[in-house]
C-alpha atoms as a PDB file:
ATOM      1  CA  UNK A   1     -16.816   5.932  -1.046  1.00  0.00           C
ATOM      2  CA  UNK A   2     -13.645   4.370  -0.405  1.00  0.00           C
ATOM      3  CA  UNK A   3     -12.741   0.552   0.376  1.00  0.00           C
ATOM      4  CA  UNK A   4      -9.491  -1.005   1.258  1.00  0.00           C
ATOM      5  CA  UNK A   5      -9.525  -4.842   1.268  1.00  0.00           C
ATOM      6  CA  UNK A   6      -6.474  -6.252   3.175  1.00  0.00           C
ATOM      7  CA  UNK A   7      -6.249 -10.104   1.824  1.00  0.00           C
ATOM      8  CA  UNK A   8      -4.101 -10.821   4.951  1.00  0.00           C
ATOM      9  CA  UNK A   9      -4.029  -8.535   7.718  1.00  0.00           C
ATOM     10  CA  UNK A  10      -1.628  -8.596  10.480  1.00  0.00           C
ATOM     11  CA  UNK A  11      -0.490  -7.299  14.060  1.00  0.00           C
ATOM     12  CA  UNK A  12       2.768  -5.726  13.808  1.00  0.00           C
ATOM     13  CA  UNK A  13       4.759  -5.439  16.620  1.00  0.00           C
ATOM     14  CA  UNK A  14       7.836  -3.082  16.462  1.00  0.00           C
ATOM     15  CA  UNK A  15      10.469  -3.636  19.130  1.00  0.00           C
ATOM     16  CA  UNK A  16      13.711  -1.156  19.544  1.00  0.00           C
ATOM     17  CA  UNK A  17      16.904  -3.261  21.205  1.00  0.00           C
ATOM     18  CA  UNK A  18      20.423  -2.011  22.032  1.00  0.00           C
ATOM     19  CA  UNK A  19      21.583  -5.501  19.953  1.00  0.00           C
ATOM     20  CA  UNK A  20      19.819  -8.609  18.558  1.00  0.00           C
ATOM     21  CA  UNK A  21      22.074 -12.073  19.967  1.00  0.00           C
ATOM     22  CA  UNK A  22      21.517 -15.376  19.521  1.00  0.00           C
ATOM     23  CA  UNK A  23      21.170 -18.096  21.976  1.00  0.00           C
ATOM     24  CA  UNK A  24      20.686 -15.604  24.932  1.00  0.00           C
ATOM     25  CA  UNK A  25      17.217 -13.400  26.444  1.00  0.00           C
ATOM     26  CA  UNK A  26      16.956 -10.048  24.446  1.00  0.00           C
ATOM     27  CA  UNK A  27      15.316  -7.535  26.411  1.00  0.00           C
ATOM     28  CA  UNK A  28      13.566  -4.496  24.326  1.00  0.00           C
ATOM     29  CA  UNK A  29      13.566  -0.673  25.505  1.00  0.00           C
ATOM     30  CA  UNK A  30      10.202  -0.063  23.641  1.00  0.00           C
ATOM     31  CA  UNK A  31       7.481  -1.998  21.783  1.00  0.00           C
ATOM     32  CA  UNK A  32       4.478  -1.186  20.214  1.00  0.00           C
ATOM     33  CA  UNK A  33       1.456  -3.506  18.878  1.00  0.00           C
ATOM     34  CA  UNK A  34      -0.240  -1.878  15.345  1.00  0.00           C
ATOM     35  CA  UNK A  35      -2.990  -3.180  13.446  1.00  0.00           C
ATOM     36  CA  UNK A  36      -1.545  -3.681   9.717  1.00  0.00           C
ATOM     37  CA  UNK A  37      -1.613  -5.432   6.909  1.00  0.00           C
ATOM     38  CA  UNK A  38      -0.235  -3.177   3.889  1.00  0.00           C
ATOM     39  CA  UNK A  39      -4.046  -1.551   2.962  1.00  0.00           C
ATOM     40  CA  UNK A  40      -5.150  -1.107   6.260  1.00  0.00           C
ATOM     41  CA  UNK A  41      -2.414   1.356   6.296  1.00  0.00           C
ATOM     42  CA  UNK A  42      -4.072   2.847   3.802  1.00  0.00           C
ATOM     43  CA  UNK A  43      -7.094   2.640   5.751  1.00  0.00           C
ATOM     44  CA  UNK A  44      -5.517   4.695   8.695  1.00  0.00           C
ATOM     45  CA  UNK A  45      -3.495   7.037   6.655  1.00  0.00           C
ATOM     46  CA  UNK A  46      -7.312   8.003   4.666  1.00  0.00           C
ATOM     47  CA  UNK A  47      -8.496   8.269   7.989  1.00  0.00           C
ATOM     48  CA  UNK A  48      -5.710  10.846   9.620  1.00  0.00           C
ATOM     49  CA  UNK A  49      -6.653  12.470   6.493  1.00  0.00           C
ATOM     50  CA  UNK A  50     -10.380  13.107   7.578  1.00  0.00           C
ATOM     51  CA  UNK A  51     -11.494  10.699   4.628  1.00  0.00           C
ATOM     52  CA  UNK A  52     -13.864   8.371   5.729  1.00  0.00           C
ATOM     53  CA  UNK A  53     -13.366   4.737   4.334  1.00  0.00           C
ATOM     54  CA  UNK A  54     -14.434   0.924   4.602  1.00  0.00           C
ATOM     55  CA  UNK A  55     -11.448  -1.632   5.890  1.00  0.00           C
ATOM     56  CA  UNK A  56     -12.112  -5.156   4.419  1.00  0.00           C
ATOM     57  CA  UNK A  57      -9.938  -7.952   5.001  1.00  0.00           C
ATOM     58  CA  UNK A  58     -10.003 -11.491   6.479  1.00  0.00           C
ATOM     59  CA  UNK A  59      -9.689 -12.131  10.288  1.00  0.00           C
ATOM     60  CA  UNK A  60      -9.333 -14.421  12.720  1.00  0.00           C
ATOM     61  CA  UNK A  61      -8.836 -14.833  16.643  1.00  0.00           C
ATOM     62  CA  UNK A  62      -7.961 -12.352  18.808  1.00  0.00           C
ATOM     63  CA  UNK A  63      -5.477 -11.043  16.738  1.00  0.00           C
ATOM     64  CA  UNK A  64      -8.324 -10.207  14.189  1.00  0.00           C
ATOM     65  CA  UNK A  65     -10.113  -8.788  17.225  1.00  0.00           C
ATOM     66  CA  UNK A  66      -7.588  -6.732  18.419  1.00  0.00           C
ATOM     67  CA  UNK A  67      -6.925  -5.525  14.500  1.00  0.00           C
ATOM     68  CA  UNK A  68     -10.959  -4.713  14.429  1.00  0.00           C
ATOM     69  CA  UNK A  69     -11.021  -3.045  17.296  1.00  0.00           C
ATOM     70  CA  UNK A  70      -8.550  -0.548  16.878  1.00  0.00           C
ATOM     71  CA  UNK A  71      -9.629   0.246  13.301  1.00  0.00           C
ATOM     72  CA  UNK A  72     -13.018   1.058  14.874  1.00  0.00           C
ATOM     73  CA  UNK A  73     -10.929   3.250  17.255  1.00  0.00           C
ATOM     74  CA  UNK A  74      -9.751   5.590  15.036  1.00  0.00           C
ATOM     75  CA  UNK A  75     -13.386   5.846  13.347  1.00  0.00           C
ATOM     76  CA  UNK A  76     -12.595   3.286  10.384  1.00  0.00           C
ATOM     77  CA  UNK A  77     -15.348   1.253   8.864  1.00  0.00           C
ATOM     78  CA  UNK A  78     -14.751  -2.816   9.117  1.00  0.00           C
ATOM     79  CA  UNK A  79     -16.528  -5.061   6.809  1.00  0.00           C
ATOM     80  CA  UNK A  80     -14.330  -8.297   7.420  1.00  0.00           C
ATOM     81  CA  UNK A  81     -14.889 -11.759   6.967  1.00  0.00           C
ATOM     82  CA  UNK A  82     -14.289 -13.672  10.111  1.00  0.00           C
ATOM     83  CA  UNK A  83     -12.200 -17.077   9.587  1.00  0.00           C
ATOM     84  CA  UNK A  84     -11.246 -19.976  11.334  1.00  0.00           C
ATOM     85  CA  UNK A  85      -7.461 -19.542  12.883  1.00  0.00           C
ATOM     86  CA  UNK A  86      -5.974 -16.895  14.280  1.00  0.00           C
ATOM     87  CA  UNK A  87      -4.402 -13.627  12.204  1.00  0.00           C
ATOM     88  CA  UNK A  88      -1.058 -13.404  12.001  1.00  0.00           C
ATOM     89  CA  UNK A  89       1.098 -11.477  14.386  1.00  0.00           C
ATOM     90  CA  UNK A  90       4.991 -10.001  12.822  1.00  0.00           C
ATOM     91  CA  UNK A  91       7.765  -8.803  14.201  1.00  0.00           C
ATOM     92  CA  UNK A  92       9.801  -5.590  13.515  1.00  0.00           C
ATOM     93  CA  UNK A  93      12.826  -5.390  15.920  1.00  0.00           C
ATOM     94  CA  UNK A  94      15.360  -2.301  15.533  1.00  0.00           C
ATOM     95  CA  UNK A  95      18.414  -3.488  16.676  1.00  0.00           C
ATOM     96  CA  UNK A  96      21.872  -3.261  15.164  1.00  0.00           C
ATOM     97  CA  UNK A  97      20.045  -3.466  11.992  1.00  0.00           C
ATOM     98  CA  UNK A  98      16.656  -3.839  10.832  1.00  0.00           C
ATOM     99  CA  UNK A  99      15.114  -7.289  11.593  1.00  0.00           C
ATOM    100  CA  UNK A 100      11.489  -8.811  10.051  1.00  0.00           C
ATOM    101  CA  UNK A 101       9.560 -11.588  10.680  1.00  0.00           C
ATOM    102  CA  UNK A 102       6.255 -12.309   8.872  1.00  0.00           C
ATOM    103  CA  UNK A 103       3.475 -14.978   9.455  1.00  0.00           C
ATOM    104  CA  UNK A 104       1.637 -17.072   6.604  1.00  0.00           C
ATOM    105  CA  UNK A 105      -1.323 -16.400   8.570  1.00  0.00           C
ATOM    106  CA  UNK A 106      -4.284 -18.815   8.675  1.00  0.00           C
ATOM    107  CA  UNK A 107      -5.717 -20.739   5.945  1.00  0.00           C
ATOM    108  CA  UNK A 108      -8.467 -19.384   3.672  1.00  0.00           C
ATOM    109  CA  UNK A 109     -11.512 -21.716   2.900  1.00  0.00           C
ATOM    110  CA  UNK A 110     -13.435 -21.680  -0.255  1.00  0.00           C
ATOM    111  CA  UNK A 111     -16.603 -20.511   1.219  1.00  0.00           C
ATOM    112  CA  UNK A 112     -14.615 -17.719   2.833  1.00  0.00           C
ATOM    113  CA  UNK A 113     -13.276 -16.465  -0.125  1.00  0.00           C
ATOM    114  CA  UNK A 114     -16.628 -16.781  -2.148  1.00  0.00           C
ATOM    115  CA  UNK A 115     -17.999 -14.298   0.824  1.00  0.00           C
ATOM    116  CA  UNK A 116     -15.477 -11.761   0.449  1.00  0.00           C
ATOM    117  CA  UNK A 117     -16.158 -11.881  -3.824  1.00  0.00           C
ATOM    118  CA  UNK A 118     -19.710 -11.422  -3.001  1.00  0.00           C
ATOM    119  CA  UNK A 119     -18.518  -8.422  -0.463  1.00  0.00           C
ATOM    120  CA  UNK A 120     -16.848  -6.917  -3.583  1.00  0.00           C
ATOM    121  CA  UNK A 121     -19.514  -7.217  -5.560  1.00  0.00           C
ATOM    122  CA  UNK A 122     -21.849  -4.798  -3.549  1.00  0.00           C
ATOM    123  CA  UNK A 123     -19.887  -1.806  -3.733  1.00  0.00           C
ATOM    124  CA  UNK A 124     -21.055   0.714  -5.584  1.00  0.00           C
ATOM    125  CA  UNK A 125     -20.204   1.938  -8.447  1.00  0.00           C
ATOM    126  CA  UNK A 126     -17.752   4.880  -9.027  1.00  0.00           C
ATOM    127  CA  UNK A 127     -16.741   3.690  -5.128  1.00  0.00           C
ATOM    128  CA  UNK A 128     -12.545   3.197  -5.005  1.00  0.00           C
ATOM    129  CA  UNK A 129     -11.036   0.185  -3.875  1.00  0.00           C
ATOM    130  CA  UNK A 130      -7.623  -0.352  -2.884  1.00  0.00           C
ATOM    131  CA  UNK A 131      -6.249  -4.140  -2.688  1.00  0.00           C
ATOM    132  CA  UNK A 132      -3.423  -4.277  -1.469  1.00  0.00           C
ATOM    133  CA  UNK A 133      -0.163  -6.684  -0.144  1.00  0.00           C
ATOM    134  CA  UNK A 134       0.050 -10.527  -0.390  1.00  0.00           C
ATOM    135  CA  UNK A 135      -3.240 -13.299  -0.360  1.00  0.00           C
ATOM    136  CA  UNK A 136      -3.359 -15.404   2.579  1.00  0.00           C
ATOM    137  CA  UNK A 137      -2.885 -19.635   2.261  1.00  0.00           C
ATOM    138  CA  UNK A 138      -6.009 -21.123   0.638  1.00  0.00           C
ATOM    139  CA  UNK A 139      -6.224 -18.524  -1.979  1.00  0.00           C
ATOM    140  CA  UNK A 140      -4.027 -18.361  -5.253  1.00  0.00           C
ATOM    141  CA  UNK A 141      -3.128 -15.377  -7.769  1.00  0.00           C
ATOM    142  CA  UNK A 142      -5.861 -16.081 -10.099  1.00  0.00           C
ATOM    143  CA  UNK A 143      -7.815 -13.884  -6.911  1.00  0.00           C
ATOM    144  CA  UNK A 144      -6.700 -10.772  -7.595  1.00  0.00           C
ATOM    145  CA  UNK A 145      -8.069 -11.330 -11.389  1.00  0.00           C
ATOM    146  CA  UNK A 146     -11.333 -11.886 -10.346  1.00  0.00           C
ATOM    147  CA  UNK A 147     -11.190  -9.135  -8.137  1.00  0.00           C
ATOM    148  CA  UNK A 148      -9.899  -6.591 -11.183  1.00  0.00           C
ATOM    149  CA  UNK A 149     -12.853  -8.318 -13.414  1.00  0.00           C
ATOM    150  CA  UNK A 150     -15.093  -7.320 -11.060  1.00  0.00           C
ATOM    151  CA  UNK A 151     -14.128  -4.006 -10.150  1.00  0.00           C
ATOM    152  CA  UNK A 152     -13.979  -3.104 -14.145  1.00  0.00           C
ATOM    153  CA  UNK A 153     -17.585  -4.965 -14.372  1.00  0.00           C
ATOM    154  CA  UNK A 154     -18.984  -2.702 -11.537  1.00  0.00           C
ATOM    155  CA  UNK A 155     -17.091   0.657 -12.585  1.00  0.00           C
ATOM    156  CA  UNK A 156     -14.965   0.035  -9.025  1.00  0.00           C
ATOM    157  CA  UNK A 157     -11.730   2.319  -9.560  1.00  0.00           C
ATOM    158  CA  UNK A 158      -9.340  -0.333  -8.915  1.00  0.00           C
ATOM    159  CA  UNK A 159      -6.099   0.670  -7.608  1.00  0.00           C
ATOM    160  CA  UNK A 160      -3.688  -2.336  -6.794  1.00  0.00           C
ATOM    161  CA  UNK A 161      -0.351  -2.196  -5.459  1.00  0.00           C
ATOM    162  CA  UNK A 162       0.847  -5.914  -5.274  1.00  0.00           C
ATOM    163  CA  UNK A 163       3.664  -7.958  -5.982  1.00  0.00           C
ATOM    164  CA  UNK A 164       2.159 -11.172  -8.122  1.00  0.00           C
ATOM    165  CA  UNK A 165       2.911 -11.385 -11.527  1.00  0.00           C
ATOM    166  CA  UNK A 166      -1.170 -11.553 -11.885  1.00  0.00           C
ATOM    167  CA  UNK A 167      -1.154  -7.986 -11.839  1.00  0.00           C
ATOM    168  CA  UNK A 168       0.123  -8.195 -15.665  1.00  0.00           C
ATOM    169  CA  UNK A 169      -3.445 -10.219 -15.817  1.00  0.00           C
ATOM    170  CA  UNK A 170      -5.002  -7.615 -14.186  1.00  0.00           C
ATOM    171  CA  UNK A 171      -4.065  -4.592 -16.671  1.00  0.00           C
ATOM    172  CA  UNK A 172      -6.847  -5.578 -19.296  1.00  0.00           C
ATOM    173  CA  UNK A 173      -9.297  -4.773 -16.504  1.00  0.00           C
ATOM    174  CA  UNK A 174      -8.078  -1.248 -16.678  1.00  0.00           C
ATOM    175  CA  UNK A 175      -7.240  -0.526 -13.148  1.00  0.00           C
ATOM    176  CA  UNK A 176      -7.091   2.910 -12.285  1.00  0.00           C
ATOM    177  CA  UNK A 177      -3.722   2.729 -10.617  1.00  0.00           C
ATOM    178  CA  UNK A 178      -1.081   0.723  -9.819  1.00  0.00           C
ATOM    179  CA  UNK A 179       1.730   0.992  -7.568  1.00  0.00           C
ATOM    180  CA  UNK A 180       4.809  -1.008  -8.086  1.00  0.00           C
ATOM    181  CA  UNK A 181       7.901  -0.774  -6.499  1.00  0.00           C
ATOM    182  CA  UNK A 182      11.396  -0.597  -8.163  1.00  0.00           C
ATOM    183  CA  UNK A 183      12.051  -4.716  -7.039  1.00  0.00           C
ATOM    184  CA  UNK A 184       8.368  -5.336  -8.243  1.00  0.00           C
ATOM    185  CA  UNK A 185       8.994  -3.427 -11.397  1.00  0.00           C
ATOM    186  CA  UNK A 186      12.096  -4.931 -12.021  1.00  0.00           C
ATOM    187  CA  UNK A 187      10.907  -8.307 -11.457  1.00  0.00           C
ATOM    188  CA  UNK A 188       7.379  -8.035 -13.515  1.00  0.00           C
ATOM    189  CA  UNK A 189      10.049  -7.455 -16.511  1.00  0.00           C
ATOM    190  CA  UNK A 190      12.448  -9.898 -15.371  1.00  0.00           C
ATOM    191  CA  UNK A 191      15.126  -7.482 -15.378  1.00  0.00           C
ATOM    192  CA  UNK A 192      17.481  -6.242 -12.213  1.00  0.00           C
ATOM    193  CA  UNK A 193      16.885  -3.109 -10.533  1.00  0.00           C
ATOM    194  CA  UNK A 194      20.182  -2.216 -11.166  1.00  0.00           C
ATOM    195  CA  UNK A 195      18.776  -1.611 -14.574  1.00  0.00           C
ATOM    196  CA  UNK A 196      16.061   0.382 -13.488  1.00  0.00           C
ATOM    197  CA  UNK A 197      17.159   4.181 -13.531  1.00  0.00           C
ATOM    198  CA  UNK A 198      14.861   7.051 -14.293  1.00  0.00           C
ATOM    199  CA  UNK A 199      14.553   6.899 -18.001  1.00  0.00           C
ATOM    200  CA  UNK A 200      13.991   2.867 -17.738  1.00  0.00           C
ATOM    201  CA  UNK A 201      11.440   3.375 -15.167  1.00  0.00           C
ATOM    202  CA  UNK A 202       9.415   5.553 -17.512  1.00  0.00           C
ATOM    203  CA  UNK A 203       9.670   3.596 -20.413  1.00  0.00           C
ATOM    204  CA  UNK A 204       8.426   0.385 -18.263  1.00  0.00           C
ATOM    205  CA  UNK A 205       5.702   2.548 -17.287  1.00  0.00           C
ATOM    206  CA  UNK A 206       4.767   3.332 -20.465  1.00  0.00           C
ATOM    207  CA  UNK A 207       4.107  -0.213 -20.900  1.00  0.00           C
ATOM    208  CA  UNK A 208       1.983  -0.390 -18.108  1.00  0.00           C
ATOM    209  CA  UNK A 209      -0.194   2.459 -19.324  1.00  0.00           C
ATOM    210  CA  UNK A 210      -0.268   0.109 -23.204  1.00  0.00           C
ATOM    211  CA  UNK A 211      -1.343  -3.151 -21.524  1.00  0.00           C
ATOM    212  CA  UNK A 212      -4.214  -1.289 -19.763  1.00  0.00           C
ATOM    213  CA  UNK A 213      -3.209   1.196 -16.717  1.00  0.00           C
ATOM    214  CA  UNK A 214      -4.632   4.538 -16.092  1.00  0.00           C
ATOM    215  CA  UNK A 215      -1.741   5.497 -14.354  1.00  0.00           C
ATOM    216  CA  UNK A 216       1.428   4.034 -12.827  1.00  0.00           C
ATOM    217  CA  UNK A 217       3.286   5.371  -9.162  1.00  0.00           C
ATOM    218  CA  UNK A 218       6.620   3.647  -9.197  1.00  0.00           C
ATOM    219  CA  UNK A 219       7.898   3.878  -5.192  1.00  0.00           C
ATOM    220  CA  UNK A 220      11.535   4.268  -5.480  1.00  0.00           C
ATOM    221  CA  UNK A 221      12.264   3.965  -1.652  1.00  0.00           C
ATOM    222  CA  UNK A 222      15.075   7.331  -0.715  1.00  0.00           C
ATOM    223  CA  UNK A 223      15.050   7.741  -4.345  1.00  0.00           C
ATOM    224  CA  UNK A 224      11.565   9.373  -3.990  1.00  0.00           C
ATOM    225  CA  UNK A 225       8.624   8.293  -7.021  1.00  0.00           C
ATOM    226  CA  UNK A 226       7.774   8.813 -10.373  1.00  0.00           C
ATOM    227  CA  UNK A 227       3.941   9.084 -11.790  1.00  0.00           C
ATOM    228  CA  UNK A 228       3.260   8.122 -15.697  1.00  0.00           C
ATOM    229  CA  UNK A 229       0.167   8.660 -17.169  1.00  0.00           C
ATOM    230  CA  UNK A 230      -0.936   9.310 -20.580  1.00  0.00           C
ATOM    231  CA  UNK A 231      -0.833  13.097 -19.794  1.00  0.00           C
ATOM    232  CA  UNK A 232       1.714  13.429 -17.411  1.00  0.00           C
ATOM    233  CA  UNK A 233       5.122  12.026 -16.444  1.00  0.00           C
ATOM    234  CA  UNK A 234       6.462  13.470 -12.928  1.00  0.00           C
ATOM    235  CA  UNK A 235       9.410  12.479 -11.045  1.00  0.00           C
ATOM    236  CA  UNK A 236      10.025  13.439  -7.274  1.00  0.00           C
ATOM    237  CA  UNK A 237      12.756  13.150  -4.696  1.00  0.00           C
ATOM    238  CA  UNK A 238      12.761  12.188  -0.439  1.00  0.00           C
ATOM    239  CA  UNK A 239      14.141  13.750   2.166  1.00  0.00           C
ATOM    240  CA  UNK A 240      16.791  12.888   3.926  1.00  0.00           C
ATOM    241  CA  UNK A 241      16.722  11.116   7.862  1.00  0.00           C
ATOM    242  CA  UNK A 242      17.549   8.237  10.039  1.00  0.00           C
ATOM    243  CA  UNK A 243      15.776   5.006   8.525  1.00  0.00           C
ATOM    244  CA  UNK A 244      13.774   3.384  11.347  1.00  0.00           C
ATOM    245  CA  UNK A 245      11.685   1.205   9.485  1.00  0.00           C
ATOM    246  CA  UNK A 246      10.620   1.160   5.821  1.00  0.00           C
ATOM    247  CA  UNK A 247       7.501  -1.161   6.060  1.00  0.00           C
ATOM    248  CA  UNK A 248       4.628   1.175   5.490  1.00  0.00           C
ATOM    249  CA  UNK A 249       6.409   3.421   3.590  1.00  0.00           C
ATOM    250  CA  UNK A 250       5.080   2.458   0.520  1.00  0.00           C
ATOM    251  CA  UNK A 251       1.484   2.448   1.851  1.00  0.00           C
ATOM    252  CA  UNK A 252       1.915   6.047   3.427  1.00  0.00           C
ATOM    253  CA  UNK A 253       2.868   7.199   0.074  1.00  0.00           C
ATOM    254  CA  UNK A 254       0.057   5.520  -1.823  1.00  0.00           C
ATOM    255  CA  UNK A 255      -2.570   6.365   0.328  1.00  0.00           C
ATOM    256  CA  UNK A 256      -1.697   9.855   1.129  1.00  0.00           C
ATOM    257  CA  UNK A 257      -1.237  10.687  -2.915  1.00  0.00           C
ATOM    258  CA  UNK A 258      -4.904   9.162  -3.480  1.00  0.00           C
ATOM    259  CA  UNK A 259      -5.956  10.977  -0.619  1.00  0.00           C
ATOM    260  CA  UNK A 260      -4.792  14.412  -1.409  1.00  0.00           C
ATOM    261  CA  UNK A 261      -6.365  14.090  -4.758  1.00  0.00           C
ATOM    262  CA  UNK A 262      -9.591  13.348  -3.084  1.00  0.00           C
ATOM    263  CA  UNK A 263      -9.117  16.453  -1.620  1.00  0.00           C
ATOM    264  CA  UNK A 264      -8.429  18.406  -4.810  1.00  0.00           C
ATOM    265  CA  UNK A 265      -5.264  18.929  -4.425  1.00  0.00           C
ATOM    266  CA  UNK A 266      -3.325  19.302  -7.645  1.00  0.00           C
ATOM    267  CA  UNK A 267      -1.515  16.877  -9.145  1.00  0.00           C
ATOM    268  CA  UNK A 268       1.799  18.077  -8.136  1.00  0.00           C
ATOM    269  CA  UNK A 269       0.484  18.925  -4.757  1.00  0.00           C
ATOM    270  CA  UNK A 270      -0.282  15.081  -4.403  1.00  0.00           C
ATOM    271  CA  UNK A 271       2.479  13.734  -5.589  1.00  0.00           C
ATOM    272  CA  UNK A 272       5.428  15.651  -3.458  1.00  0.00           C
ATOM    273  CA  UNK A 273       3.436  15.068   0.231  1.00  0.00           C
ATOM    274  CA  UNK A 274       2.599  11.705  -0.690  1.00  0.00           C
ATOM    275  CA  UNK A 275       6.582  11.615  -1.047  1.00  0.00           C
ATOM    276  CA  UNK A 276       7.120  13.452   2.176  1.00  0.00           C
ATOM    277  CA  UNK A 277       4.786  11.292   3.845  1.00  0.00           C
ATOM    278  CA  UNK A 278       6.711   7.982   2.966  1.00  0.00           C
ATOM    279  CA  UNK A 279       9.962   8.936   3.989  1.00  0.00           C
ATOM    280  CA  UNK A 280       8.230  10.132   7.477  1.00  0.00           C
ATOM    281  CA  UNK A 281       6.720   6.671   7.729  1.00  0.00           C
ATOM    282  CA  UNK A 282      10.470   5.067   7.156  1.00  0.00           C
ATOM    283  CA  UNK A 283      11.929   7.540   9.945  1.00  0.00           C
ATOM    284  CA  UNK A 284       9.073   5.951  12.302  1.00  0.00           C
ATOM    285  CA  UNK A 285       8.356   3.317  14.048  1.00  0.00           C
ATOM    286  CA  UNK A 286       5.009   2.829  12.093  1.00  0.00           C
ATOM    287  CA  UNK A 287       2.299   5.134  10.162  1.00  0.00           C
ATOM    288  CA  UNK A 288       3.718   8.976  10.591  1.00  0.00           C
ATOM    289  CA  UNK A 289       1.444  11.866  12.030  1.00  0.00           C
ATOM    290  CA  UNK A 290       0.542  14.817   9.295  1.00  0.00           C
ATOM    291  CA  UNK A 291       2.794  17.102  11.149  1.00  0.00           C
ATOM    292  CA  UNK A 292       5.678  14.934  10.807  1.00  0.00           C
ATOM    293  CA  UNK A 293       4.406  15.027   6.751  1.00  0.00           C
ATOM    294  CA  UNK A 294       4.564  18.424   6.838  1.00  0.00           C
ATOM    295  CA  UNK A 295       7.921  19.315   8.658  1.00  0.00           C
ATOM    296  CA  UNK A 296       9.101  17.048   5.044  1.00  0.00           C
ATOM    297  CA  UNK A 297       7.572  18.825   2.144  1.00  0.00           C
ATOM    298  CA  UNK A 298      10.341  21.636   1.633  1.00  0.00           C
ATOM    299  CA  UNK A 299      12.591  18.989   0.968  1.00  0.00           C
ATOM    300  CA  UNK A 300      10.992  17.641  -1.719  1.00  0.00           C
ATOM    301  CA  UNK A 301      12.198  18.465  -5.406  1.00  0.00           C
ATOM    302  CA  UNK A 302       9.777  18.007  -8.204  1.00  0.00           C
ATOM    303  CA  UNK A 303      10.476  17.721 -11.703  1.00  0.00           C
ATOM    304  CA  UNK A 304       7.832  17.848 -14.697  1.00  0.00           C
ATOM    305  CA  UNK A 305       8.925  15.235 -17.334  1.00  0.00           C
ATOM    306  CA  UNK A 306       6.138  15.576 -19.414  1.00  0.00           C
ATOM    307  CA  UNK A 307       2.952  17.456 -19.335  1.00  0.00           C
ATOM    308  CA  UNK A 308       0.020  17.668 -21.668  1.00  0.00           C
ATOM    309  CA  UNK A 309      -3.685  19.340 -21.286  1.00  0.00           C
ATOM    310  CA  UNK A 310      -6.821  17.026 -21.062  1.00  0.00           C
ATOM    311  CA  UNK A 311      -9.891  17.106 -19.690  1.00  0.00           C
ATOM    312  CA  UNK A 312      -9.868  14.905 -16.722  1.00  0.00           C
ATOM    313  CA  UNK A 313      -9.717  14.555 -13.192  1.00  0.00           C
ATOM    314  CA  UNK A 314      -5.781  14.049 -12.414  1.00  0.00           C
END
């Protein structure tokens, strides 16, 4: 079975405009409302995949209505925590350029956060879990370590694709993936990402897989991805199209490479439609469909760095 725990979930509501100005009424051509939060679009990407899955997250409100209810809509399991406040709600606008607003979001109590633990706690073993994006107020870093404990405790495959420094706290857990980006990469290594080209990436990786990762996806936005594990070491390109908004990429990507290999899909298989399916998601206005996936994958290059035999799953 496969989880997806959402620490602060959100509505996002994507707007297109001829022009953003100040000071006067700006009047959009389109919007759109979307329940999100960046593992919920995992969530939905599992479930366009025909993989049925369990969305966990706190909510609150209407918002956190609205968020549950649609999630049930497209056949998604919910196992939230309900809390006092009210969800957050961002804003995406498409104007001249691309515009975002986020929320904080409401404010976690300890009792709240010692029900979602105990949530954790009762999924089965060999189950998946994906935690992803940032903790709402009322809960600190030191979370997401108790979470990895936890997961390694209860044979949970953890796969975590955050952007706290805890995450280097969470690699003696062993999680079974993580997913940086090139900024998070860069910044868990206090380096620049201007320092960050292909050969750096893989050594960084590297280091990852020493302190305690099964395997590493680096996101590399229209630079495509590379995978490091200790068997394999694959680098992949995007495709080329007009940017509309790069929010979920990253989750598109993640989701659909975990889901593919679900699926038995080969390694290689995974790795260039997850690509294709993140640069769809940044030429939409949210989550792409499969077909738009598919219309992608002969653009995608893939390139075997290193490759070794083993007896294993991926």
């Amino acid at each position: 079975m496969i989880y997806t725990l959402t620490p602060n979930p959100a509505i996002d509501l994507y707007v297109g405009l001829d022009q953003l100005t100040p000071e006067v009424v700006n009047r959009t051509y389109e919007e759109d409302y979307q329940p999100n939060g960046k593992a919920i679009n995992v969530s939905i990407m599992l479930s366009k995949l025909g993989i049925t899955n369990t969305a966990m997250g706190f909510i609150g409100g209407f918002s956190g209505k609205f968020i549950e209810q649609e999630l049930k809509k497209l056949s998604i399991h919910t196992s939230m925590v309900d809390v006092e406040g009210i969800t957050r709600i961002n804003v995406f606008a498409n104007a001249d350029r691309e515009y975002k607003i986020v929320n904080k979001g409401p404010l976690i109590s300890k009792e709240k956060k010692a029900e979602m633990l105990e949530k954790i706690e009762q999924i089965p073993a060999n189950s998946t879990l994906f935690v992803s994006g940032s903790l709402p107020r009322g809960i600190q870093d030191e979370f997401y370590i108790h979470l990895a404990k936890i997961c390694h405790h209860k044979k949970i495959k953890l796969i975590l694709d955050i952007s706290s420094h805890a995450l280097l706290e969470c690699l003696k857990y062993k999680p079974f993936l993580i997913k940086p980006n090139e900024d998070e990469l860069a910044s868990f290594f206090q380096l620049s990402t201007a320092d960050l080209y292909s050969e750096k990436i893989i050594e960084l990786s590297q280091e990852l897989l020493d302190r305690g990762a099964q395997q590493v996806l680096v996101s590399r936005g229209e630079k495509g991805a590379i995978y490091t594990s200790p068997h394999h070491t694959l680098k992949v390109s995007s495709a080329n199209g007009q940017v509309v908004n790069t929010a979920c990429a990253g989750d598109a990507m993640l989701s659909t490479f975990i889901g593919k290999l679900e699926q038995n899909h080969s390694l290689e298989d995974a790795l260039i439609y997850s690509s294709a399916a993140g640069a769809a998601t940044a030429f939409s206005k949210g989550l792409c469909s499969l077909s738009h996936i598919q219309a992608l994958i002969p653009a995608i290059q893939l390139e075997k760095i290193k490759e070794e035999s083993f007896d294993g799953t991926y």
